[in-house]
Protein backbone atom coordinates (compact mmCIF):
# COMPACT_ATOMS: atom_id res chain seq x y z
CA UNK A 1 -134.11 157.08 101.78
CA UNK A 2 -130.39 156.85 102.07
CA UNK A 3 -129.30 154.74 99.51
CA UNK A 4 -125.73 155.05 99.54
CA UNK A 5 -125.24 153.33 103.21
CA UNK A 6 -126.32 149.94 102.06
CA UNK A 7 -127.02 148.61 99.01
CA UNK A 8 -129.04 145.53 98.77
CA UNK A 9 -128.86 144.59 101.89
CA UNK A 10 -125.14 145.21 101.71
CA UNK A 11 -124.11 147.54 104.40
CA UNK A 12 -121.11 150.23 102.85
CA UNK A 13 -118.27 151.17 104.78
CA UNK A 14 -118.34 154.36 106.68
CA UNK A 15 -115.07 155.69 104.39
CA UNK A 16 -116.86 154.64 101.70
CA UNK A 17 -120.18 156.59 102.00
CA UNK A 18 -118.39 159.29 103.38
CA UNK A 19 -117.02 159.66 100.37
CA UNK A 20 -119.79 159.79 98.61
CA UNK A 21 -121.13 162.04 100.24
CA UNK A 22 -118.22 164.59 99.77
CA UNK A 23 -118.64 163.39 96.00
CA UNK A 24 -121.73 165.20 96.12
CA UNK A 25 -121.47 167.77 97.73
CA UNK A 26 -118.34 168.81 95.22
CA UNK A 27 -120.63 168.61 92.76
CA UNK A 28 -123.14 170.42 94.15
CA UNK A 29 -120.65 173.52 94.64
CA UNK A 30 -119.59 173.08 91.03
CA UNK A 31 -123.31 172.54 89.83
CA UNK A 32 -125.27 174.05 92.04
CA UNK A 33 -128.23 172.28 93.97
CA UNK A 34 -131.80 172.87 92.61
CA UNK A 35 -133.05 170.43 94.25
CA UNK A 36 -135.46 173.44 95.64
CA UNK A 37 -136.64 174.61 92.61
CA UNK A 38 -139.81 174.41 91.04
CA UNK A 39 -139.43 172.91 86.98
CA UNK A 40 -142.11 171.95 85.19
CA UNK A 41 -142.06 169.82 81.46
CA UNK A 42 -143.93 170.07 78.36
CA UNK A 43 -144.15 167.87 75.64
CA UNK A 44 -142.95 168.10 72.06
CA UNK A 45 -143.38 166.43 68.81
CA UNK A 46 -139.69 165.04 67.30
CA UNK A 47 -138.99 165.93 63.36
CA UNK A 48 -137.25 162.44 63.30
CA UNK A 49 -138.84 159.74 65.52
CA UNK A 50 -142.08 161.58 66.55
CA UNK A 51 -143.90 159.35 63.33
CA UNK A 52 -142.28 155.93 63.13
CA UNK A 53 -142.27 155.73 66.67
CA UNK A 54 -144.63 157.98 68.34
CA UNK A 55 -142.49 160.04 70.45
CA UNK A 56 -143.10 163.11 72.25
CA UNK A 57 -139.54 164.92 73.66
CA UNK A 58 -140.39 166.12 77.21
CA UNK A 59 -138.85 169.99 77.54
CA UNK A 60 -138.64 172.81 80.27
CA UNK A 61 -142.01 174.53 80.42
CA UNK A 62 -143.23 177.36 82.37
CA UNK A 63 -146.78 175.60 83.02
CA UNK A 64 -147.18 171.95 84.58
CA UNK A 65 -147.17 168.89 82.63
CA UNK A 66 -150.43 167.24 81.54
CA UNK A 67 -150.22 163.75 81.22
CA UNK A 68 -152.48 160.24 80.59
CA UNK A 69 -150.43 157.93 82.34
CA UNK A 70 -152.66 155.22 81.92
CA UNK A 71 -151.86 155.29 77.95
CA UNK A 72 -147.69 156.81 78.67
CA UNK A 73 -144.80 155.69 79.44
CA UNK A 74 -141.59 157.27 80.74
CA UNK A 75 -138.00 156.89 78.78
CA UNK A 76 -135.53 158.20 80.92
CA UNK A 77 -131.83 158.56 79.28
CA UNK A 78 -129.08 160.46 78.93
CA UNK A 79 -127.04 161.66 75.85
CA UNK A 80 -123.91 159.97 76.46
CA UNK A 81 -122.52 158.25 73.13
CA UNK A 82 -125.29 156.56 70.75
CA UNK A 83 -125.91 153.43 73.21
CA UNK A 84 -128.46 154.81 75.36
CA UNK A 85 -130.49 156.37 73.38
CA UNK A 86 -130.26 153.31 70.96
CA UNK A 87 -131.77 151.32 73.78
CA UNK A 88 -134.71 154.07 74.32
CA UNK A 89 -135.74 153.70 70.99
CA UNK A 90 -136.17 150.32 70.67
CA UNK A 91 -138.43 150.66 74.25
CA UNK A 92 -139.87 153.49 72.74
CA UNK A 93 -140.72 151.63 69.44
CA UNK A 94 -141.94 148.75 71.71
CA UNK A 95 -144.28 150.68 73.17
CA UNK A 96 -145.50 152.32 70.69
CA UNK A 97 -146.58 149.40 69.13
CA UNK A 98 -148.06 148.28 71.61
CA UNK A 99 -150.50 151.09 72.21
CA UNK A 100 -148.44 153.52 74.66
CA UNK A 101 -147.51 156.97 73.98
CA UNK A 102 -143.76 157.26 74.60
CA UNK A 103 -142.48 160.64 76.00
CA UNK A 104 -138.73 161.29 76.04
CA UNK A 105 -137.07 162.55 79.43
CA UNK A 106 -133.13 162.96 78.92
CA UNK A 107 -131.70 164.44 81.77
CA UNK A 108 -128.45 165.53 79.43
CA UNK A 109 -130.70 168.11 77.45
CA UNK A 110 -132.22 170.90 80.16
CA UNK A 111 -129.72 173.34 80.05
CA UNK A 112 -128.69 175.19 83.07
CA UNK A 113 -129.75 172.78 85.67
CA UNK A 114 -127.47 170.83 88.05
CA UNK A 115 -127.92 166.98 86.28
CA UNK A 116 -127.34 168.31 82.57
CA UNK A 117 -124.20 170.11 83.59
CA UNK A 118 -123.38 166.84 86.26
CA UNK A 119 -124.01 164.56 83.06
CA UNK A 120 -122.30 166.52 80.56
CA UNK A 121 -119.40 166.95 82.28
CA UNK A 122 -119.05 163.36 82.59
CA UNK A 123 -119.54 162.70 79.11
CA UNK A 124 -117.11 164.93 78.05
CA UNK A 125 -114.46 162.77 80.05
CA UNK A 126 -116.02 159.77 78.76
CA UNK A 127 -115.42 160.42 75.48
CA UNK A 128 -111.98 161.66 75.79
CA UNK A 129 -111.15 158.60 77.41
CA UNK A 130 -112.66 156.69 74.57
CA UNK A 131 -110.64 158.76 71.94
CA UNK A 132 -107.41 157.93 73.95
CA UNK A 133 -107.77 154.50 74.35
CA UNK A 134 -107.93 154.35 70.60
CA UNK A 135 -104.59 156.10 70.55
CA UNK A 136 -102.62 155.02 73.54
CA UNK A 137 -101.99 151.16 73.88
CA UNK A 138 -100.84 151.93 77.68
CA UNK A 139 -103.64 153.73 78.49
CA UNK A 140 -105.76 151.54 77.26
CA UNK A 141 -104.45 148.49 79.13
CA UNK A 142 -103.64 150.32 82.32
CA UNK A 143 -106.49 152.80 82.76
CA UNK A 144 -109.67 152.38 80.37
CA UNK A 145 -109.75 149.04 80.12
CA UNK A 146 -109.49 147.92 83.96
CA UNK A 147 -111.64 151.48 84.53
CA UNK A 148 -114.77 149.69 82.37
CA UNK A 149 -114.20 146.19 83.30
CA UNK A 150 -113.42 146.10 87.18
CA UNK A 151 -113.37 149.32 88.17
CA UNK A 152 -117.30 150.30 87.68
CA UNK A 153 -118.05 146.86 88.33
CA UNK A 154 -117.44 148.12 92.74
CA UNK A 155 -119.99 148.39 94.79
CA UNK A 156 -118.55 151.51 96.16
CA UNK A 157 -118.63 153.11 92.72
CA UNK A 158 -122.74 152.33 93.01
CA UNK A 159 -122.59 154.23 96.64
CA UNK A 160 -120.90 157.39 95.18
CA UNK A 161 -123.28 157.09 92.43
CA UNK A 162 -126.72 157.14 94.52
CA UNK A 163 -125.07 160.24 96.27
CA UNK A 164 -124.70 162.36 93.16
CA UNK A 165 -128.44 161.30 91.59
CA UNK A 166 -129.83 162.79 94.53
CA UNK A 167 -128.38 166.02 92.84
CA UNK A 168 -130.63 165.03 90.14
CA UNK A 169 -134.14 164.74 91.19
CA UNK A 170 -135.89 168.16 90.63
CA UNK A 171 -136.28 167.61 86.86
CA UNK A 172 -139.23 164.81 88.45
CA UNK A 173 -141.79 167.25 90.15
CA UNK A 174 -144.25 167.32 87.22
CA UNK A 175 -144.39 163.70 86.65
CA UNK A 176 -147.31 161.37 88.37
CA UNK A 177 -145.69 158.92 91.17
CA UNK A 178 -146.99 155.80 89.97
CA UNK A 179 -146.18 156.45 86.05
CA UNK A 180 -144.18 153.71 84.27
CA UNK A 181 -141.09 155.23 83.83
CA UNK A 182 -138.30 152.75 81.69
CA UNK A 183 -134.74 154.10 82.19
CA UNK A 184 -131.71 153.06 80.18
CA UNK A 185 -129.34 154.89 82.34
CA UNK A 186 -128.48 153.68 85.69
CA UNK A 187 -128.70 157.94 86.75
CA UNK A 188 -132.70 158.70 85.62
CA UNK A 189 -132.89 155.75 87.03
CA UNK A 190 -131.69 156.24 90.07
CA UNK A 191 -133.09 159.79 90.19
CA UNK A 192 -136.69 158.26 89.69
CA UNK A 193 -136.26 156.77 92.83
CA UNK A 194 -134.80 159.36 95.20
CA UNK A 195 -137.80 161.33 93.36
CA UNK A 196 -140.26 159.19 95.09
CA UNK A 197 -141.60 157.64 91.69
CA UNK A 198 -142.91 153.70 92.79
CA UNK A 199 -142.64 152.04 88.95
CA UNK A 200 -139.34 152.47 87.84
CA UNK A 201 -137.44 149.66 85.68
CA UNK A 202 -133.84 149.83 85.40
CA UNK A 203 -133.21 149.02 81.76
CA UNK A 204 -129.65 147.28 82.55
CA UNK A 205 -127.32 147.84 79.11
CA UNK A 206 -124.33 145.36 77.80
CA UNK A 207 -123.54 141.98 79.24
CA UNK A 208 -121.32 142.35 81.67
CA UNK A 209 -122.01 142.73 85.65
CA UNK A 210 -121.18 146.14 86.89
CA UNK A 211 -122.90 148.09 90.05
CA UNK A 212 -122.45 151.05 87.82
CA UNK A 213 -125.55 149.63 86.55
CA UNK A 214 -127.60 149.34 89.99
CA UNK A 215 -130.37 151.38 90.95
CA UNK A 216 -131.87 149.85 93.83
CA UNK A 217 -135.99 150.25 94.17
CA UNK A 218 -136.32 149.96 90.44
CA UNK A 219 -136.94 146.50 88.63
CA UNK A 220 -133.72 145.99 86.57
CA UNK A 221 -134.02 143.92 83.68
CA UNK A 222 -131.08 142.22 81.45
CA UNK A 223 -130.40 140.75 78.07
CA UNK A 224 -128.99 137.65 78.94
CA UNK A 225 -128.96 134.45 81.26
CA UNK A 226 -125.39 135.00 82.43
CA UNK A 227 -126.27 138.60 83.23
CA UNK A 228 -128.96 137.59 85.26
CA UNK A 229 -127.47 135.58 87.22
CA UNK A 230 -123.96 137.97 87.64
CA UNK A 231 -126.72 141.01 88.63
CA UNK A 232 -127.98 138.22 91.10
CA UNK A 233 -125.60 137.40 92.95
CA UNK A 234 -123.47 140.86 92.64
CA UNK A 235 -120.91 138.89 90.87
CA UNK A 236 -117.49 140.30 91.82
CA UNK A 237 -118.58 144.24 93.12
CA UNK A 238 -117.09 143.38 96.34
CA UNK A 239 -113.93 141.02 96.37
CA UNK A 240 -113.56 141.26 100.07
CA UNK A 241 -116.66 139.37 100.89
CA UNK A 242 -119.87 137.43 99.61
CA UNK A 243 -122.75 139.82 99.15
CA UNK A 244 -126.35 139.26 99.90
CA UNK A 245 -128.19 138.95 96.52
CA UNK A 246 -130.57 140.78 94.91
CA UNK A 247 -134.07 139.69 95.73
CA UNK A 248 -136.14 137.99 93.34
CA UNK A 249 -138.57 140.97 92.74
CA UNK A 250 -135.95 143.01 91.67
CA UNK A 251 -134.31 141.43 88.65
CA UNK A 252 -135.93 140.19 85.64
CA UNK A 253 -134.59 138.70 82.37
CA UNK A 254 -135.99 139.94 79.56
CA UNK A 255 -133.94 139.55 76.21
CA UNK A 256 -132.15 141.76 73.55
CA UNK A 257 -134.11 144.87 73.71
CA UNK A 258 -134.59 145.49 69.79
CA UNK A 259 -137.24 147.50 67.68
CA UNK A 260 -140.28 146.89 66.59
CA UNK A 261 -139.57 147.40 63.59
CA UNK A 262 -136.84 145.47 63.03
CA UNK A 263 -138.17 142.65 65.27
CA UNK A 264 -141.13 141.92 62.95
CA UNK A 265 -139.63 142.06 59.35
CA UNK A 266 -136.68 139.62 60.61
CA UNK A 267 -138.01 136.82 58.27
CA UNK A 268 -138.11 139.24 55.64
CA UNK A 269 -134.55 140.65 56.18
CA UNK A 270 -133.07 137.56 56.45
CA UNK A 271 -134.66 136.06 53.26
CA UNK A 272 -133.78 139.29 51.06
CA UNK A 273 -130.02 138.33 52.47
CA UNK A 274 -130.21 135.16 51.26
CA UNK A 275 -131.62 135.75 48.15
CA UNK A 276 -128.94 138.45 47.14
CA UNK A 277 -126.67 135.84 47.70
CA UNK A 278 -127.95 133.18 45.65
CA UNK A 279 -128.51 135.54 43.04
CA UNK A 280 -124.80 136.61 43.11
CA UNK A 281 -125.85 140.02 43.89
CA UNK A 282 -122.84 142.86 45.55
CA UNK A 283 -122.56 141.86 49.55
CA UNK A 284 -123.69 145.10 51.31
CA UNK A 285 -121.79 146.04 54.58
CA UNK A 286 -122.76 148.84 56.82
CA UNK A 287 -119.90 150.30 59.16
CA UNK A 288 -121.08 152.54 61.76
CA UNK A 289 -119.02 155.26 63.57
CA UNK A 290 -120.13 155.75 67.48
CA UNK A 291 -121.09 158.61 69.89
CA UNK A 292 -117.22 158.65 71.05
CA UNK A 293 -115.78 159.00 67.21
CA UNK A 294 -113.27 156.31 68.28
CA UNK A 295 -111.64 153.74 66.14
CA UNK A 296 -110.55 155.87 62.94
CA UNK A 297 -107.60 153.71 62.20
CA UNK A 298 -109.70 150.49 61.85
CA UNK A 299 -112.49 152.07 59.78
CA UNK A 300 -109.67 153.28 56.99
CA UNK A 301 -108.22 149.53 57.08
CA UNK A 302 -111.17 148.22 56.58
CA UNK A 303 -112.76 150.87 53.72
CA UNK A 304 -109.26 149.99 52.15
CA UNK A 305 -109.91 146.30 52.02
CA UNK A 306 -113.06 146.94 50.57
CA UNK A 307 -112.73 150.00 47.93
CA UNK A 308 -111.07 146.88 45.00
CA UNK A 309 -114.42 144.86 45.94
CA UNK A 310 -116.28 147.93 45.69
CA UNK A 311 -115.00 149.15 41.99
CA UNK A 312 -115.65 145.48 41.28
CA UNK A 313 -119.40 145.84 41.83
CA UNK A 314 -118.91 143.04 44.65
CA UNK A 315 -119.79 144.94 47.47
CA UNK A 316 -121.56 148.14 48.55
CA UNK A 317 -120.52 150.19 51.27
CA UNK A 318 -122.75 152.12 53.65
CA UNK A 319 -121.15 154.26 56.44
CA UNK A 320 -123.28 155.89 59.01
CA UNK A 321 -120.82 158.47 60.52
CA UNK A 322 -123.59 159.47 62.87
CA UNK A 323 -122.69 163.73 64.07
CA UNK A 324 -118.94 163.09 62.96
CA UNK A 325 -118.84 164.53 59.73
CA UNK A 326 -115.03 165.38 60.41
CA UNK A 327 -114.08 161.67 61.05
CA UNK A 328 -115.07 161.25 57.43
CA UNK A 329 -113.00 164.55 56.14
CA UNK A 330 -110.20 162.74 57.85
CA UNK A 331 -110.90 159.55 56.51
CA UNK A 332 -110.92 160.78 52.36
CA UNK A 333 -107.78 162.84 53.14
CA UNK A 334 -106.33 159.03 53.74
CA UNK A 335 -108.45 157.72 51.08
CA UNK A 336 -108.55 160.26 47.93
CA UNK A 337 -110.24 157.85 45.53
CA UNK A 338 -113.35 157.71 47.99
CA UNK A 339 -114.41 161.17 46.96
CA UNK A 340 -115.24 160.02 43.63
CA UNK A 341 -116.90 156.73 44.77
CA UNK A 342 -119.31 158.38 47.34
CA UNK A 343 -122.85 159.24 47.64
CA UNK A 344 -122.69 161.71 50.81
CA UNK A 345 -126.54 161.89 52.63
CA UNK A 346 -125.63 164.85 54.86
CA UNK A 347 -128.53 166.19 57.15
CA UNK A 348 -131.35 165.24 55.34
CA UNK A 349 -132.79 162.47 57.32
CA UNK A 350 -136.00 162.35 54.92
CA UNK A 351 -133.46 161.27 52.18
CA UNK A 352 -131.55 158.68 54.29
CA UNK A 353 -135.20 157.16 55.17
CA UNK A 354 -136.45 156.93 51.22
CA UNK A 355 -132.69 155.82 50.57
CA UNK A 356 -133.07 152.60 52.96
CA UNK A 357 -136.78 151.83 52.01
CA UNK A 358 -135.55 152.08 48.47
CA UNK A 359 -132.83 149.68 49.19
CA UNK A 360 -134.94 147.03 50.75
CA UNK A 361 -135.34 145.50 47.20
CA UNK A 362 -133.88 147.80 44.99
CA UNK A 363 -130.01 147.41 44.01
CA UNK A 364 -127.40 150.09 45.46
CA UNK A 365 -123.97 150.48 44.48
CA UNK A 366 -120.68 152.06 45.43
CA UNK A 367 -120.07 153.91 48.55
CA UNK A 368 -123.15 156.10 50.75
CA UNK A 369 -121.93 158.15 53.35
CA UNK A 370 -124.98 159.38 56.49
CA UNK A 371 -124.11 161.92 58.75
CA UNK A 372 -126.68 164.06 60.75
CA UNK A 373 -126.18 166.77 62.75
CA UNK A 374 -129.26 166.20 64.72
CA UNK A 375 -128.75 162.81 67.13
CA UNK A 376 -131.92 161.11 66.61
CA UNK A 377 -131.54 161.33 63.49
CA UNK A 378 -127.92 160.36 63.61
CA UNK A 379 -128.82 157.42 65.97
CA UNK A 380 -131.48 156.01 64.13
CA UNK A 381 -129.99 155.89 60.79
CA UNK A 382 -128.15 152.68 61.84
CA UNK A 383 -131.72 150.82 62.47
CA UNK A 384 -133.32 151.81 59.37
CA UNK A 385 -129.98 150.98 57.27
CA UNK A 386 -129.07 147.57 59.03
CA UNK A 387 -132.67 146.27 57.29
CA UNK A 388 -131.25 146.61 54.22
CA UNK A 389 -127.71 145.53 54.60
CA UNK A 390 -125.76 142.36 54.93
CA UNK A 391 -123.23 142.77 57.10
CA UNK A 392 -122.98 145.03 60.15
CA UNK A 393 -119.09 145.95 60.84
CA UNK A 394 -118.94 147.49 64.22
CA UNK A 395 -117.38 147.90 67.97
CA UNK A 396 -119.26 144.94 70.43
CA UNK A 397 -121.61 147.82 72.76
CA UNK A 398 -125.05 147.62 72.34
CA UNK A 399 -125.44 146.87 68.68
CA UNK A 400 -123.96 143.38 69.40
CA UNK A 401 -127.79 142.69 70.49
CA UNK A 402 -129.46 143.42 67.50
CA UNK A 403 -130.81 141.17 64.87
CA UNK A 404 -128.88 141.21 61.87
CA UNK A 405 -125.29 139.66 60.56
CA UNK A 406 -122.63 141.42 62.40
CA UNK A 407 -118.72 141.50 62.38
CA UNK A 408 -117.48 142.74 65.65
CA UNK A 409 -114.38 144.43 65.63
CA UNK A 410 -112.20 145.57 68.63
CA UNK A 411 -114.06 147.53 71.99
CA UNK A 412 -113.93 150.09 73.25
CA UNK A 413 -113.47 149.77 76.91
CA UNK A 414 -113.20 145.94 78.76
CA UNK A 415 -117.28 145.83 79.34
CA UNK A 416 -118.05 146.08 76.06
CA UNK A 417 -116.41 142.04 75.29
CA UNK A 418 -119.18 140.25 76.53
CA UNK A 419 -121.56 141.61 73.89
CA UNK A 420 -119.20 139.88 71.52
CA UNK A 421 -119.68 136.74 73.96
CA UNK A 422 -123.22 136.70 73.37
CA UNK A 423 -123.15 137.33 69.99
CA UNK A 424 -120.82 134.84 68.99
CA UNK A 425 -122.54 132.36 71.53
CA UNK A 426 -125.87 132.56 69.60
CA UNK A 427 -124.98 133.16 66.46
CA UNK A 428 -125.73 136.09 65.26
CA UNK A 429 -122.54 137.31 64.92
CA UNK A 430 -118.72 137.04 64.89
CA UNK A 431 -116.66 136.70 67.78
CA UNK A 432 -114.67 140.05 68.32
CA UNK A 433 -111.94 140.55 66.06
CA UNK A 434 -109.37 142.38 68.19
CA UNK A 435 -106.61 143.47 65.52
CA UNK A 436 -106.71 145.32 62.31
CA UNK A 437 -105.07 141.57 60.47
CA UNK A 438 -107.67 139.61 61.87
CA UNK A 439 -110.43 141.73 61.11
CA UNK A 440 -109.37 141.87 57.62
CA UNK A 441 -109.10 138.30 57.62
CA UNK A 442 -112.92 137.49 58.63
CA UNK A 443 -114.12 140.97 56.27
CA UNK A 444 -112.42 138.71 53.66
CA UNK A 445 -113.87 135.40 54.39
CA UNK A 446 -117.34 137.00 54.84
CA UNK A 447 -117.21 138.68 50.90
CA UNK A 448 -115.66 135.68 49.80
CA UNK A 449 -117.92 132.65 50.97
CA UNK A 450 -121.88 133.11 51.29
CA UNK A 451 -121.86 130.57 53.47
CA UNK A 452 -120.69 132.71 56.68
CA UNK A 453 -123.62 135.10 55.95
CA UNK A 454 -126.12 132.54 55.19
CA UNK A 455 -124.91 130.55 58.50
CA UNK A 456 -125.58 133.54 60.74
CA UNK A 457 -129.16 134.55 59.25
CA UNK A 458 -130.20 131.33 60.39
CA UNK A 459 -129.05 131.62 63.64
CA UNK A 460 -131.07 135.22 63.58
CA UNK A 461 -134.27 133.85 62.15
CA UNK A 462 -134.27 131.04 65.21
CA UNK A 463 -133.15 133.53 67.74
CA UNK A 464 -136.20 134.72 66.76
CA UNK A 465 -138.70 132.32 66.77
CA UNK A 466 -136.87 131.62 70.47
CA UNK A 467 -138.24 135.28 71.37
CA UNK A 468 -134.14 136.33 72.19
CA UNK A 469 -134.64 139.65 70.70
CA UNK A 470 -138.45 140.28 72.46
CA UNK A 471 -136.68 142.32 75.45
CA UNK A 472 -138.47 145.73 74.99
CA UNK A 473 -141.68 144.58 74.62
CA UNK A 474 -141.14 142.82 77.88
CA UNK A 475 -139.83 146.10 79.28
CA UNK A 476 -142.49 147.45 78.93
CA UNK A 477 -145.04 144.92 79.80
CA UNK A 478 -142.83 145.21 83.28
CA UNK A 479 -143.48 149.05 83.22
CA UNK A 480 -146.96 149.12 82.57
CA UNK A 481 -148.07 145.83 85.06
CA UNK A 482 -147.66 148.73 88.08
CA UNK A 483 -150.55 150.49 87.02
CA UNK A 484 -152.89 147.12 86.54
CA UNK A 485 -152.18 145.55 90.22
């Protein structure tokens, strides 16, 4: 089906979708065109999350895959930054828990065929627009910013889109039609589709409207109320007239989509927070460093702020640096004394688990430094560190969903403010703190008076109890409900 001509109902001008069309077929003479090729998938256990969260990495093969779809469920993603994949394993976790056997199917990691070298190459850019924006106040405010905020928020850019997942669809051929299949890119998403697969949900990221996001013949499900209703209605893809809405079966709200396993110790989290605070104990503070490497400047102002708390024994300082283990070289070269301070916890993800568990009760000191090589392991280092921590410092994307005290500091691109919105709306976090003073100045008020920490663990542990952070559970009871009509 030609999904590029109209979209919702919407009908595209004939500019516009042709081109799209030319879109694709530029990338198809850069990428090639496989769509006529015969690939088949086998699954593989994964070192990192194969036993916390049952999941089996989907990989070229030269035999067809073999399947129970009535206990599986799909995870399509790409590797683009930490977000994504963030999102797949809390649906992953969800559904593990809940019985399911989670396979993982990121289109960014079969080399040599057309939609790993399509999505790579548009990673690449992504990130170097990222890094630049960090850089270059005018780019920032003329290009990235209006780029991530109105610019993928066009319907058109959702027409080109649909043209260039077409590109992507031979990767499918081995998976069952009617298989749940949970994507947390709009692209597998959209690929499902042209693939002829009938159960796809669009797991919808961030909080802020964009037909970036749309893949149309999936279910797409959001994290909030306003989202649902800006996803609607179409809010704003087309300022030249009032679009037809999305109809109701096609949009669902769901909530934060967050871990199992940090969903279901939340009381416990939240009381060990509050009793290191009334027993005077060192505030812990976790910084993390994204998939883009962005943001150097701010993490050395704030590591600076804290290194006199720190040699104090008044805070603790974990830094997950994720796969940029030169982000940190640069960041000791600024700050000598932190050589002597640190704990480094490079590429030994076995460590970095006992580390955390350790920590859950047990008292920690001075400054650890993660950084793995290998992305899952890299990824989910945040989730099993943010249990035991007390603050999480980072940029408002996707971690401004999850369940634990956070101080947002400035985005990273325009659609990335509204998950500082929501936080700050509920609760659970800070509202974002754009400049390097008036992050300092909250990082400040936060080690100084318990009361800002203890204020936004209650807000967490009646989020809660208000099932705000049960999204990927409800993912996937969307996924699997196909399969039981």
């Amino acid at each position: 089906m030609d999904r590029s001509s109209s979209i919702f109902g919407n009908k595209m001008k004939e500019s516009d979708v042709k081109k799209a069309r030319s879109k694709a077929e530029s990338m198809a003479a850069k990428y090639g065109d496989d769509r006529e090729k015969k690939y088949h998938l086998a699954a593989a256990d994964n070192d990192v999350i194969g036993g916390p969260l049952g999941v089996k990495v989907l990989k070229l093969s030269d035999e067809p895959l073999e399947i129970d779809k009535d206990k599986s469920i799909i995870i399509g993603n790409i590797r683009m930054g930490f977000g994504h994949y963030r999102i797949s394993m809390a649906i992953a976790s969800a559904a593990h828990a809940m019985g399911y056997t989670p396979y993982w199917f990121d289109l960014n990691s079969f080399d040599g065929t057309t939609a790993t070298k399509i999505i790579s190459s548009q990673n690449d850019l992504y990130s170097l627009g990222s890094r630049i924006s960090q850089k270059s106040v005018v780019f920032n405010k003329t290009v990235w910013e209006p780029m991530n905020s109105e610019g993928f928020r066009k319907l058109t850019y959702n027409c080109s889109d649909q043209a260039v997942s077409e590109l992507m669809t031979a990767l499918y051929q081995d998976l069952p039609k009617d298989i749940p299949f949970a994507a947390t890119h709009v692209w597998p998403a959209q690929a499902a589709v042209h693939a002829g697969l009938t159960n796809v949900v669009n797991v919808v990221p961030d909080n802020w409207p964009m037909a970036l996001h749309l893949a149309e013949g999936a279910l797409h499900t959001v994290q909030t109320e306003s989202a649902y209703l800006g996803y609607k209605v179409l809010r704003g893809m087309d300022k030249s007239r009032t679009l037809r809405p999305m109809p109701d079966g096609d949009i669902a709200f769901t909530g934060h989509y967050i871990d199992h396993e940090l969903v279901s110790n939340i009381d416990a989290d939240c009381d060990r927070r509050i009793k290191r605070l009334d027993e005077g104990k060192a505030k812990r503070y976790l910084l993390t460093i994204g998939g883009a490497g962005a943001q150097q400047d701010i993490f050395i102002s704030v590591i600076r702020q804290l290194i006199k708390q720190i040699k104090k024994e008044k805070a603790v300082l974990f830094i997950n640096l994720g796969d940029h283990y030169e982000v940190w070289e640069k960041i000791k070269e600024t700050l000598p004394e932190l050589e002597s301070m640190t704990t480094e916890h490079i590429d030994d993800f076995s460590e970095t688990s006992e580390f955390a568990a350790a920590a859950l009760d047990g008292d920690v000191s001075g400054v650890h430094a993660f950084c793995h090589k290998d992305i899952f392991a890299a990824v989910y280092s945040t989730n099993l560190l943010m249990r035991c921590c007390d603050v999480l410092i980072t940029k408002p994307s996707e971690l401004a969903f999850y369940p634990v005290p956070k101080l947002m500091i400035k985005r990273v691109g325009g659609h990335e403010a509204w998950g500082a919105v929501r936080a700050a709306e509920i609760g659970d976090g800070t509202f974002e703190c754009s400049s390097v003073r008036e992050i300092c100045g909250m990082l400040a008020v936060m080690q100084r008076e318990d009361s800002v920490i203890r204020f936004l663990c209650e807000n967490i542990v009646r989020n809660k109890n208000n099932g705000v952070y049960d999204g990927a559970y409800k993912v996937v009871e969307l996924a699997s409900r196909g399969r039981k009509q």
